[in-house]
Protein backbone atom coordinates (compact mmCIF):
# COMPACT_ATOMS: atom_id res chain seq x y z
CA UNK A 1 105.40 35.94 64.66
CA UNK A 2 107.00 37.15 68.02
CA UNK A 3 108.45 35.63 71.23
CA UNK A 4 107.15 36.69 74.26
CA UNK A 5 109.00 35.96 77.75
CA UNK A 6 106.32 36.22 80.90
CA UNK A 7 107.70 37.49 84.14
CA UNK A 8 104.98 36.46 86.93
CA UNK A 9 104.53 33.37 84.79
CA UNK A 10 103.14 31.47 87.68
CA UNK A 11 100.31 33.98 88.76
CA UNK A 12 96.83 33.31 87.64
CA UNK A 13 97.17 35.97 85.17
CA UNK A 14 100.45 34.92 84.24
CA UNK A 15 98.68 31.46 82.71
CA UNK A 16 96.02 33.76 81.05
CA UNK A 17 98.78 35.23 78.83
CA UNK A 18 100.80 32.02 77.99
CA UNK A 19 97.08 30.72 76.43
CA UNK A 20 96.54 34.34 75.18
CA UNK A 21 99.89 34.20 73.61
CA UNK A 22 99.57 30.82 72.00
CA UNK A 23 96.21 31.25 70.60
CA UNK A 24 97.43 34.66 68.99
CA UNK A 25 99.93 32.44 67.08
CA UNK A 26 103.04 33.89 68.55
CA UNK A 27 106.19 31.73 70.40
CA UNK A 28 106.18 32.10 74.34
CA UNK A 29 109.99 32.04 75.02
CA UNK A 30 109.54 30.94 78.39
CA UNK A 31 108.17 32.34 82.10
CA UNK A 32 110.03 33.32 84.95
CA UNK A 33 108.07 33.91 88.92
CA UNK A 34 109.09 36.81 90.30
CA UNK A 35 111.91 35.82 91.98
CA UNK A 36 113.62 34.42 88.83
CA UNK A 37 116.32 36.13 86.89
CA UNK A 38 114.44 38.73 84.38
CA UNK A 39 118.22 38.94 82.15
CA UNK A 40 117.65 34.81 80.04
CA UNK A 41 114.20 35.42 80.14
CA UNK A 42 115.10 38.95 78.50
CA UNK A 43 117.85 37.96 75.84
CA UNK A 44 115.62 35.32 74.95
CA UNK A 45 112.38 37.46 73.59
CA UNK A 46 111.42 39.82 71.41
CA UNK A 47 109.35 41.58 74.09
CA UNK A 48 108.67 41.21 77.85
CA UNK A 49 105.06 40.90 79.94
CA UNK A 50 105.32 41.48 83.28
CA UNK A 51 102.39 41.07 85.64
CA UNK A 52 104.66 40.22 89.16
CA UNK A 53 105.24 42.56 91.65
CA UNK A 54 106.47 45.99 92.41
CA UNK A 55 109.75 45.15 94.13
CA UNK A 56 110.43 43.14 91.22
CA UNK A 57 110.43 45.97 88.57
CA UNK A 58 113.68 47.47 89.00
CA UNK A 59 114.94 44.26 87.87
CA UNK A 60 112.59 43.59 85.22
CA UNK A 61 113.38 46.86 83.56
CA UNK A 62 117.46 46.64 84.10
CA UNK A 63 117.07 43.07 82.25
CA UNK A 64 114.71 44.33 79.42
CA UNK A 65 117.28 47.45 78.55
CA UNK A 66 120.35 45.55 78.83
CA UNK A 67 118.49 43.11 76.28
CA UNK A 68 117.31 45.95 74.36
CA UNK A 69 113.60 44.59 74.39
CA UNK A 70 110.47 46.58 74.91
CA UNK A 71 108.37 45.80 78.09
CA UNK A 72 104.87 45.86 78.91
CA UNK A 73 104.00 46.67 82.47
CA UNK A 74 100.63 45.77 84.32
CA UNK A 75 101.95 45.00 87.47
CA UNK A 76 99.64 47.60 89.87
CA UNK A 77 100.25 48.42 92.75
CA UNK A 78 103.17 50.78 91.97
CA UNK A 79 104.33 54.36 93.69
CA UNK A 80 106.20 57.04 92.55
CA UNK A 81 109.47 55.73 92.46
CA UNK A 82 108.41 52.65 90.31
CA UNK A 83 107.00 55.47 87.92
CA UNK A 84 110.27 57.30 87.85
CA UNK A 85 112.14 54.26 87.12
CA UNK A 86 109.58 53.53 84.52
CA UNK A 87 110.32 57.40 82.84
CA UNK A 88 114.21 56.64 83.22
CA UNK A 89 113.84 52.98 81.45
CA UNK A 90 111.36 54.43 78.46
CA UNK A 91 114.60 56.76 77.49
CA UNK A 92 116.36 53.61 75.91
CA UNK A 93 113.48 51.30 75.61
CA UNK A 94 109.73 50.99 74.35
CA UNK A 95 107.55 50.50 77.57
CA UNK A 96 104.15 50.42 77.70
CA UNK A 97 102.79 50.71 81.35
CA UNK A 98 98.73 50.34 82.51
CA UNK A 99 96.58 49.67 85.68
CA UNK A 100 94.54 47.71 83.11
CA UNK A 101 95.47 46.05 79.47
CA UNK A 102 91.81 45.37 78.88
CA UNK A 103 90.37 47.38 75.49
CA UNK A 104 87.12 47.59 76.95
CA UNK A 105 88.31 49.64 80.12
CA UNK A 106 90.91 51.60 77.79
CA UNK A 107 87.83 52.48 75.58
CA UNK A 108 86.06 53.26 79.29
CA UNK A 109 89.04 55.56 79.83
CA UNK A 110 88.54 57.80 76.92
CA UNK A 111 85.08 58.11 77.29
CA UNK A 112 85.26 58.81 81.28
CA UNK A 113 88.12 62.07 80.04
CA UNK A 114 85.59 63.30 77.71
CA UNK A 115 82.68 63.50 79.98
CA UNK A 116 84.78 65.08 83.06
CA UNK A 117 85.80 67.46 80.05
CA UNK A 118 82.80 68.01 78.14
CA UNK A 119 80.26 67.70 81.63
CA UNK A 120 81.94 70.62 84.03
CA UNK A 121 82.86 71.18 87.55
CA UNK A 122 79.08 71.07 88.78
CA UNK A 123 79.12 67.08 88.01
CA UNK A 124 80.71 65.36 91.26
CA UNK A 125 83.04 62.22 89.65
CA UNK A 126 83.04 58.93 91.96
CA UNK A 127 84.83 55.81 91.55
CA UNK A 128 83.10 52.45 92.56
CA UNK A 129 85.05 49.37 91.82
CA UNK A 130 84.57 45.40 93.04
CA UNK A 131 87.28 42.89 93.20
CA UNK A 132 87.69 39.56 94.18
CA UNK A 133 88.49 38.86 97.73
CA UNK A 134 92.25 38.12 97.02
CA UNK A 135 93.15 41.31 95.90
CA UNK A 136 95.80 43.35 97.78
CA UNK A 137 95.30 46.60 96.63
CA UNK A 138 92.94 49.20 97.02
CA UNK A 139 92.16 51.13 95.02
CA UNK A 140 92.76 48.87 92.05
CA UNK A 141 94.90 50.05 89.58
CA UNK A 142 92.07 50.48 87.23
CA UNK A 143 90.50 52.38 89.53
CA UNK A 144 93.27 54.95 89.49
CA UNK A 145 93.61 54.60 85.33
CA UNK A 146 90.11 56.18 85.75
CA UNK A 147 90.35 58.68 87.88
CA UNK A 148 93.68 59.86 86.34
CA UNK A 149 91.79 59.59 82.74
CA UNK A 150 88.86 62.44 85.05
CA UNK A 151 91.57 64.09 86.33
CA UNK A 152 92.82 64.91 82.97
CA UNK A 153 89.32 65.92 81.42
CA UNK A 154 89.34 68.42 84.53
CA UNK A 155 93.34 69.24 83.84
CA UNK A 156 93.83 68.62 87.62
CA UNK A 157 96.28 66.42 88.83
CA UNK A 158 94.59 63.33 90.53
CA UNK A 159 96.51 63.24 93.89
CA UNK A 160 95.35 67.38 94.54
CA UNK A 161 92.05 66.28 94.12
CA UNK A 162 91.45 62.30 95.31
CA UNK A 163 89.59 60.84 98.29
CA UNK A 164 89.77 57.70 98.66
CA UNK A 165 87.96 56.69 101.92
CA UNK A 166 85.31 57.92 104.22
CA UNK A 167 84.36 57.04 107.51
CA UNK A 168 83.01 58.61 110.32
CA UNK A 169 82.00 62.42 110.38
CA UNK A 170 83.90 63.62 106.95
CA UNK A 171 81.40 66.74 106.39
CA UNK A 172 79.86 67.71 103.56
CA UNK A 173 81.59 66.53 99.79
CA UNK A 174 84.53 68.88 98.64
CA UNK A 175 83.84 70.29 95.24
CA UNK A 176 86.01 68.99 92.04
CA UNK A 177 87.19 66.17 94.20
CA UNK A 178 86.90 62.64 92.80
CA UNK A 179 86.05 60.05 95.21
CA UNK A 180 86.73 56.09 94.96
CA UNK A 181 85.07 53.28 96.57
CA UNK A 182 86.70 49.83 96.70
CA UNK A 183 84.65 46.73 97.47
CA UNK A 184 86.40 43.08 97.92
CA UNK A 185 84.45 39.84 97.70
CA UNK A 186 83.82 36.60 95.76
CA UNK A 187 85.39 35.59 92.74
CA UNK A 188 84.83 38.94 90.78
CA UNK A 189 87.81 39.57 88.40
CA UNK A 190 86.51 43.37 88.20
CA UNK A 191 84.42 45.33 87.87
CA UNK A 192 84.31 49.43 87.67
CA UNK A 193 81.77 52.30 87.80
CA UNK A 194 82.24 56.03 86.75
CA UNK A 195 79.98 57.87 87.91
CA UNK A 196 78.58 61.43 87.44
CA UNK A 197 76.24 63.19 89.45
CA UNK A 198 74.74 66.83 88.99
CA UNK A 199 71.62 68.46 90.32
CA UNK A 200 68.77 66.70 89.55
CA UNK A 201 70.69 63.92 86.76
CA UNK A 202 72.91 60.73 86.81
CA UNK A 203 75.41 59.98 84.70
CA UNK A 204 76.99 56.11 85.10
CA UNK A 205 79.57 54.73 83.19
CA UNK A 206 80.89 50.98 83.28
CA UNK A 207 82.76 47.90 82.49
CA UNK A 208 82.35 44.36 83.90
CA UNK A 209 85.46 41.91 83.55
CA UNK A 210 83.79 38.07 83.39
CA UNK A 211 87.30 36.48 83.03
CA UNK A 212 90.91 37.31 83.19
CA UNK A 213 91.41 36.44 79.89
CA UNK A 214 90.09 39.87 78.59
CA UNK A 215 93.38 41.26 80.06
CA UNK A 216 95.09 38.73 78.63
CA UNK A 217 93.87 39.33 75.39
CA UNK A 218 94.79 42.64 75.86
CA UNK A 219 98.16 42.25 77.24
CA UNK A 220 98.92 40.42 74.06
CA UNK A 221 97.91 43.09 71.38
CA UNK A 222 99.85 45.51 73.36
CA UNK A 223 102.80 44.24 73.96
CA UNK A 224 102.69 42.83 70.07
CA UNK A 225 102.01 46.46 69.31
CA UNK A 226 105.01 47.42 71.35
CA UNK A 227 107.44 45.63 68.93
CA UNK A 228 108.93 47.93 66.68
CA UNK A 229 108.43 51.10 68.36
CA UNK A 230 110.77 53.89 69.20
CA UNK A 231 112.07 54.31 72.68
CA UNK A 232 109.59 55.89 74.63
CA UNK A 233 106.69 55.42 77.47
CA UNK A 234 103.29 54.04 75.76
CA UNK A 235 99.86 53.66 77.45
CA UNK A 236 97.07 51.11 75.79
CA UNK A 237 95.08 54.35 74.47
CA UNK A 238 98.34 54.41 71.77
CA UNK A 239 97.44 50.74 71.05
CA UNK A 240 93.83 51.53 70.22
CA UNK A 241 95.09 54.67 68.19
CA UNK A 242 93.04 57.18 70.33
């Protein structure tokens, strides 16, 4: 068995995981908020969890390579820089970084890259996705695992091609773009749409989230998968072998 260390420990999510972690049978080292020092918490575990917040990373990942412990990442949210610093930190560490550590939407990943691949450019691609009415972001960072996972099928990069609001007089729908909808409300902990539309036919893809301890779940088995591996960056697709 393995010792996890939490960073966001106090977040909703950050509970999920410590039950997630304990009912798994593994040892949670301990949980730091994120304005704690990442470098104990580190020293202390045989891999980190970090679900706080993007200003926080730098740390996070300075403590988990001076520790030499992998690190998973589902803190959302992030911008370029973050994902640099995430490239420069996977050169001496294992880390595993995702908008969403849920199997089910993983699995909803590889099956939304396949149809963008397999369907063609004559299928428009949009995005709907629902969240709770605390959420910050928008789009959600599964949202974006989605339309990157389209992007790819279409081998496109996803910010060429994106739209991610409408309003007003926007004219008619620019071909091979892929549009996303974000709706906030309620208690919802997520839930996300693919769809495809051609002449004529309808294509929908989904998953529903009932509870955050799906990503828990999730978070777990990656990050337990982690363990072990070479220095590199990992995405949850590698944890479910696909």
């Amino acid at each position: 068995m393995a010792t996890f260390g939490i960073i966001g420990h106090a977040g909703r999510m950050g509970h999920a995981i410590a039950e997630a972690i304990v009912a798994s049978g593994h040892t949670l080292s301990g949980g730091i908020d994120r304005s704690g020092d990442p470098a104990p918490l580190a020293r202390a575990s045989d891999v980190l969890i970090d679900f706080s917040a993007p200003a926080a990373l730098e740390a996070n990942l300075d403590a988990a390579i001076a520790a030499g412990v992998p690190i998973l990442i589902g803190t959302t949210g992030l911008e370029e820089r973050h994902h640099w610093l995430i490239d420069q930190a996977a050169e001496a560490i294992p880390v595993l970084q995702t908008g969403n550590t849920s199997l089910g939407v993983n699995m909803l990943a590889w099956l939304v890259e396949e149809a963008a691949r397999r369907l063609g450019d004559d299928w428009d691609i949009e995005i709907v996705e629902t969240h709770h009415r605390m959420k910050v972001d928008a789009p959600s960072g599964t949202a974006l695992l989605l339309g990157e996972a389209a992007a790819r099928g279409r081998d496109v990069a996803l910010g060429d091609v994106a739209v991610r609001g409408r309003d007003g007089i926007t004219g008619a729908r620019a071909a091979g773009t892929i549009g996303f909808a974000s709706l906030r409300g309620g208690s919802v902990a997520g839930d996300h749409t693919v769809h495809f539309l051609a002449d004529n036919e309808r294509l929908a893809v989904s998953h529903l989230a009932e509870n955050r301890g799906i990503f828990a779940r999730g978070a777990v088995k990656g990050a337990g998968w982690l363990i072990g591996q070479k220095p590199g960056r990992y995405g949850m697709a590698q944890v479910l072998g696909l």
